[in-house]
Protein backbone atom coordinates (compact mmCIF):
# COMPACT_ATOMS: atom_id res chain seq x y z
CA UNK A 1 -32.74 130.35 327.10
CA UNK A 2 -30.51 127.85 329.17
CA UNK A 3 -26.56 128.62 329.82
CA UNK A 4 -25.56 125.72 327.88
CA UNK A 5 -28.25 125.94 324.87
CA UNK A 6 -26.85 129.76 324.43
CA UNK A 7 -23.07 128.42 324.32
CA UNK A 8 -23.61 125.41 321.93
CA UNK A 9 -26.16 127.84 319.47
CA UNK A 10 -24.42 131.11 319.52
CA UNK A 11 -22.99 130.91 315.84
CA UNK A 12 -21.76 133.55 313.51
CA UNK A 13 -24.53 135.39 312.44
CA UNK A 14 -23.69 137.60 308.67
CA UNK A 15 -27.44 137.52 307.31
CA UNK A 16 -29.89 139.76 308.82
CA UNK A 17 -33.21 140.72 308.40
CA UNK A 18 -34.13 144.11 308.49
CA UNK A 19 -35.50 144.12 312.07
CA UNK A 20 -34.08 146.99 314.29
CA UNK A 21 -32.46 145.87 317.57
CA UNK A 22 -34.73 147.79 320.09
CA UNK A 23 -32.98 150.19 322.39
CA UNK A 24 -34.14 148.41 325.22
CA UNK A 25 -33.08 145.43 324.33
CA UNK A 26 -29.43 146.61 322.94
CA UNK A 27 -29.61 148.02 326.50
CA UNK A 28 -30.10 145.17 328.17
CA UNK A 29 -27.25 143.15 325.97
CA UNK A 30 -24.91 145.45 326.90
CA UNK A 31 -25.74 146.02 330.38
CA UNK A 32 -25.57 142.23 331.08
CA UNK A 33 -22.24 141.67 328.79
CA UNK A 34 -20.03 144.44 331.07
CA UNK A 35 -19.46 141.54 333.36
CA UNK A 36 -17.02 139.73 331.18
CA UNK A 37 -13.54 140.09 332.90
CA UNK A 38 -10.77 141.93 332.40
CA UNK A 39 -6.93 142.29 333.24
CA UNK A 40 -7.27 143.72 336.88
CA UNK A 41 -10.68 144.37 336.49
CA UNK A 42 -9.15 147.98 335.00
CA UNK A 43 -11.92 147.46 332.34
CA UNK A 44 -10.31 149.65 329.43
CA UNK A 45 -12.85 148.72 326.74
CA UNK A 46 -14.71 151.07 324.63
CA UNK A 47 -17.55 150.52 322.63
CA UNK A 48 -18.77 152.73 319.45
CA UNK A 49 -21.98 151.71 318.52
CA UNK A 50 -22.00 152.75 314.50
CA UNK A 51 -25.76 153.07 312.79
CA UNK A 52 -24.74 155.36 310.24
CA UNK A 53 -24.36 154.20 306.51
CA UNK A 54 -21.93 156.46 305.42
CA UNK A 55 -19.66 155.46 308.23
CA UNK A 56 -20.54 151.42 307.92
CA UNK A 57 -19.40 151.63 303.79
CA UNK A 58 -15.85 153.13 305.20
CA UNK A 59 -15.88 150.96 307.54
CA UNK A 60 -16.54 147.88 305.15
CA UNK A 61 -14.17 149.40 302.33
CA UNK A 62 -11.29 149.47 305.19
CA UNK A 63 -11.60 145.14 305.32
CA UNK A 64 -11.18 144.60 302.05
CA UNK A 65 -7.26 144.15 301.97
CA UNK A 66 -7.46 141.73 304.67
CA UNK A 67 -9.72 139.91 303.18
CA UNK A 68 -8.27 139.79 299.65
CA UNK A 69 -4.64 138.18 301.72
CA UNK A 70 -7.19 135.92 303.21
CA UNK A 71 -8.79 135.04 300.33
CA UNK A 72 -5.98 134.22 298.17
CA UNK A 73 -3.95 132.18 301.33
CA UNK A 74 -7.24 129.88 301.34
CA UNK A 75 -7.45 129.24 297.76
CA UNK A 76 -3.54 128.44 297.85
CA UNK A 77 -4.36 126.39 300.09
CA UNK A 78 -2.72 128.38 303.21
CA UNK A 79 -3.90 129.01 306.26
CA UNK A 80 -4.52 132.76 306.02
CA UNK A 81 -2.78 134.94 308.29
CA UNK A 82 -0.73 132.77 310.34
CA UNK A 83 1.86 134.18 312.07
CA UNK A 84 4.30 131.59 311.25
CA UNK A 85 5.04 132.11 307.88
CA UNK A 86 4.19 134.90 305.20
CA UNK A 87 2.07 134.14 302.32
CA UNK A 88 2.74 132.31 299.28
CA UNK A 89 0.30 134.63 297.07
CA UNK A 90 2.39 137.31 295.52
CA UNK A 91 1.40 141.37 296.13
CA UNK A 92 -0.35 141.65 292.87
CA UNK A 93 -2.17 137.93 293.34
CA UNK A 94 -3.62 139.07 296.16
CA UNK A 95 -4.43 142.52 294.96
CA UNK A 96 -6.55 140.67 291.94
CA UNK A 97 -8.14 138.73 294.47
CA UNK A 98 -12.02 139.12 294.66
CA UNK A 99 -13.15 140.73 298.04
CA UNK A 100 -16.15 137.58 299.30
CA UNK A 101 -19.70 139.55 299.93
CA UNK A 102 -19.75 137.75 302.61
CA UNK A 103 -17.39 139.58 304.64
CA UNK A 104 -18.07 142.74 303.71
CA UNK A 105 -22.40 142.86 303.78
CA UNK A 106 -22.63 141.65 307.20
CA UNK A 107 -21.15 145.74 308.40
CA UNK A 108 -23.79 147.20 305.14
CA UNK A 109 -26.54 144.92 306.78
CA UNK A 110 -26.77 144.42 310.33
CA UNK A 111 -29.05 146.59 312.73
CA UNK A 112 -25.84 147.99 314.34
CA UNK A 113 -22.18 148.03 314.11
CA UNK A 114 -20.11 147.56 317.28
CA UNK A 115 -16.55 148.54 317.11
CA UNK A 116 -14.90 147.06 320.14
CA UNK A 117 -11.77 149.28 321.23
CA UNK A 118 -9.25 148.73 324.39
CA UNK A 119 -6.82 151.19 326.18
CA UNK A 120 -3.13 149.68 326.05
CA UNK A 121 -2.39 151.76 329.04
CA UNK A 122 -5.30 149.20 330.74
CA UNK A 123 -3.76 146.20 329.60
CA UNK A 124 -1.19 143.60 331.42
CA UNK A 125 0.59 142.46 328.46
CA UNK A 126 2.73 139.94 329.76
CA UNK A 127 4.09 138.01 326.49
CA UNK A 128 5.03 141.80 325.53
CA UNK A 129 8.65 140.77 325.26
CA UNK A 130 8.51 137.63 323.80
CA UNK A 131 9.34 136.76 319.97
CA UNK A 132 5.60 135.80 318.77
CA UNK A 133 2.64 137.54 318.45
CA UNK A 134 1.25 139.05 321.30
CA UNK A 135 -2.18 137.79 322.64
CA UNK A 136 -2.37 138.11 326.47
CA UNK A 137 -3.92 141.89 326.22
CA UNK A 138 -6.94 140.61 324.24
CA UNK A 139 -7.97 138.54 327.74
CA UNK A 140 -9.16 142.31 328.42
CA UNK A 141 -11.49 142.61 325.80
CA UNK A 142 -12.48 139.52 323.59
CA UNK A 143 -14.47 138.31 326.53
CA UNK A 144 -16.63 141.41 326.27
CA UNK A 145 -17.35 140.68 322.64
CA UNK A 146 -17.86 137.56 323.36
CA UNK A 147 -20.29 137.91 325.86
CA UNK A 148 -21.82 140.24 323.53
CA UNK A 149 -22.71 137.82 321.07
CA UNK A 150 -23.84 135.29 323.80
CA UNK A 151 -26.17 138.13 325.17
CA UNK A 152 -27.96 138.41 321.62
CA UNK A 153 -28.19 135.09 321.06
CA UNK A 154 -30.20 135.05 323.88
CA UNK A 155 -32.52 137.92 322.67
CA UNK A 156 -32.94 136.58 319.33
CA UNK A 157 -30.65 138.40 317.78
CA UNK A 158 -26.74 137.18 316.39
CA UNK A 159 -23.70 138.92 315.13
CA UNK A 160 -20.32 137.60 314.10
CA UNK A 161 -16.59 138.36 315.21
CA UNK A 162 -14.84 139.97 312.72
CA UNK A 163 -11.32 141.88 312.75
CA UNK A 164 -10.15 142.17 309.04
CA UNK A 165 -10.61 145.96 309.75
CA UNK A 166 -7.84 145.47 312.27
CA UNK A 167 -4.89 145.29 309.44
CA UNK A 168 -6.20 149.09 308.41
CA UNK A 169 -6.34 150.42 312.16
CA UNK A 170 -5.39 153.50 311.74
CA UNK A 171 -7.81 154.61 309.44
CA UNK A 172 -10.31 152.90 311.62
CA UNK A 173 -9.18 155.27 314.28
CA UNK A 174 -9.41 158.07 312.00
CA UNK A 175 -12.97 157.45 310.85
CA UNK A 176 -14.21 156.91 314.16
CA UNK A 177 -11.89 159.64 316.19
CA UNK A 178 -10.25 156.96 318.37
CA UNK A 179 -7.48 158.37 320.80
CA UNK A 180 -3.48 156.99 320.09
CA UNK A 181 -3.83 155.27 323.26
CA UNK A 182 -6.82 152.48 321.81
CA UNK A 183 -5.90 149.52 320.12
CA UNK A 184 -8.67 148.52 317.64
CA UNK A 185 -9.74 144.77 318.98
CA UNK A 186 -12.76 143.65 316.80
CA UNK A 187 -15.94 144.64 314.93
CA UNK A 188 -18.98 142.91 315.76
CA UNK A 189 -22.35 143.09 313.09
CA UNK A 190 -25.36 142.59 315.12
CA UNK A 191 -28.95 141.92 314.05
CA UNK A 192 -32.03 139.95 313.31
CA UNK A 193 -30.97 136.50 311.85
CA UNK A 194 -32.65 135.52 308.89
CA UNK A 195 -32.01 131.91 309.85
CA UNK A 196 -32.17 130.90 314.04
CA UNK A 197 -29.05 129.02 314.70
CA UNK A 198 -29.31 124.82 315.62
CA UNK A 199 -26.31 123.70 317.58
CA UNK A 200 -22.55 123.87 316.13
CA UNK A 201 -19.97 121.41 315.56
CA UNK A 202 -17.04 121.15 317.07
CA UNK A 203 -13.95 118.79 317.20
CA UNK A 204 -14.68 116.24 320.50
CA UNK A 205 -12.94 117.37 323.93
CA UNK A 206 -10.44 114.56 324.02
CA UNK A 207 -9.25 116.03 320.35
CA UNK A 208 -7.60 118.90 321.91
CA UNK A 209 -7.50 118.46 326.15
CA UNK A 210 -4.61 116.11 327.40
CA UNK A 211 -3.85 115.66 331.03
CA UNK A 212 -0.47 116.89 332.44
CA UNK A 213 1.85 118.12 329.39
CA UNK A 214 0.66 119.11 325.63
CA UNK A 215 1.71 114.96 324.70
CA UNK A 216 0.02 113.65 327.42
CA UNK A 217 -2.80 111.30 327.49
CA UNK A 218 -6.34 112.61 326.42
CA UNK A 219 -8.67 113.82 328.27
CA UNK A 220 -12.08 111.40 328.11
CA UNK A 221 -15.54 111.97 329.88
């Protein structure tokens, strides 16, 4: 499949047939996906690669408090689990919140689970001591998952990016014997689509490019 075709198809993928991803094949995803870059090229990702069903119901059960916050933020109306603000649901709202299938069948479903861990000791961190959110240490392992998905896609095969697991790390760790020094980054379905993807929309380039400063004028092919 053509570069371009592969980025402007490579959707989230949560329904799956129950078609097996070959080992060869999973192989070959992986093997071509290691390229992605990482912070000093120190690639500190790890991968656990989870088939078993007793494991993939933990791991499911573990995103079902995120999901419940983000559940109740979108029917308020919020946007659920910005950083900016905390959310107008109360405790017990969002613990009466119904848990979507959708975000939970997708880890029950899929051919194989990939849990995508990094080492902090690999990261450079540089927003580390600034008063937001950090998000300069995922540049050392989203693009990995990322060219995970793009690999499948073009197999035949599709996943989605997923990381309400992330809000329970530590049991995550737990379940799947992670070492203190790995931060859980992402889980990652992967499987069979029961529907091929047709190309995505996406806001127009000028909607969110400007030359020179963030006010500046937009950016138009």
């Amino acid at each position: 499949m053509e570069l371009y075709e592969v980025m402007r198809t490579t959707a989230a993928i949560r329904e799956f047939t129950d078609d097996p991803i070959p080992d060869e094949v999973l192989a070959r995803i992986l093997d071509h996906a290691r390229f992605a870059p990482s912070g000093g090229n120190r690639q500190g990702a790890h991968l656990v690669l989870v088939t078993d069903q007793e494991t993939r119901q933990a791991l499911a059960e573990l995103n079902e408090p995120a999901v419940r916050r983000y559940a109740a933020q979108s029917a308020a109306g919020e946007t659920p689990w910005n950083p900016l603000r905390p959310p107008g649901p109360s405790p017990e709202e969002i613990a009466a919140t119904e848990v979507p299938a959708y975000f939970i069948t997708p880890v029950l479903t899929a051919a194989v689970v990939l849990v995508f861990l990094v080492d902090l000791g690999a990261v450079a961190a540089t927003d580390q001591d600034l008063d937001r959110i950090g998000m300069v240490a995922g540049a050392s392992v989203y693009p990995l998952a990322w060219n995970v998905l793009l690999a499948a896609r073009n197999e035949g095969f599709g996943g989605t990016f997923t990381t309400m697991a992330v809000a329970r790390e530590p049991q995550v760790k737990e379940l799947l014997g992670v070492p203190e020094e790995y931060a859980v980054a992402a889980v990652v379905p992967l499987g069979k689509p029961v529907k091929q993807p047709t190309r995505l929309r996406r806001q127009p380039v000028e909607e969110f490019v400007t030359w020179e400063r963030f006010d500046g004028a937009p950016f138009e092919s």
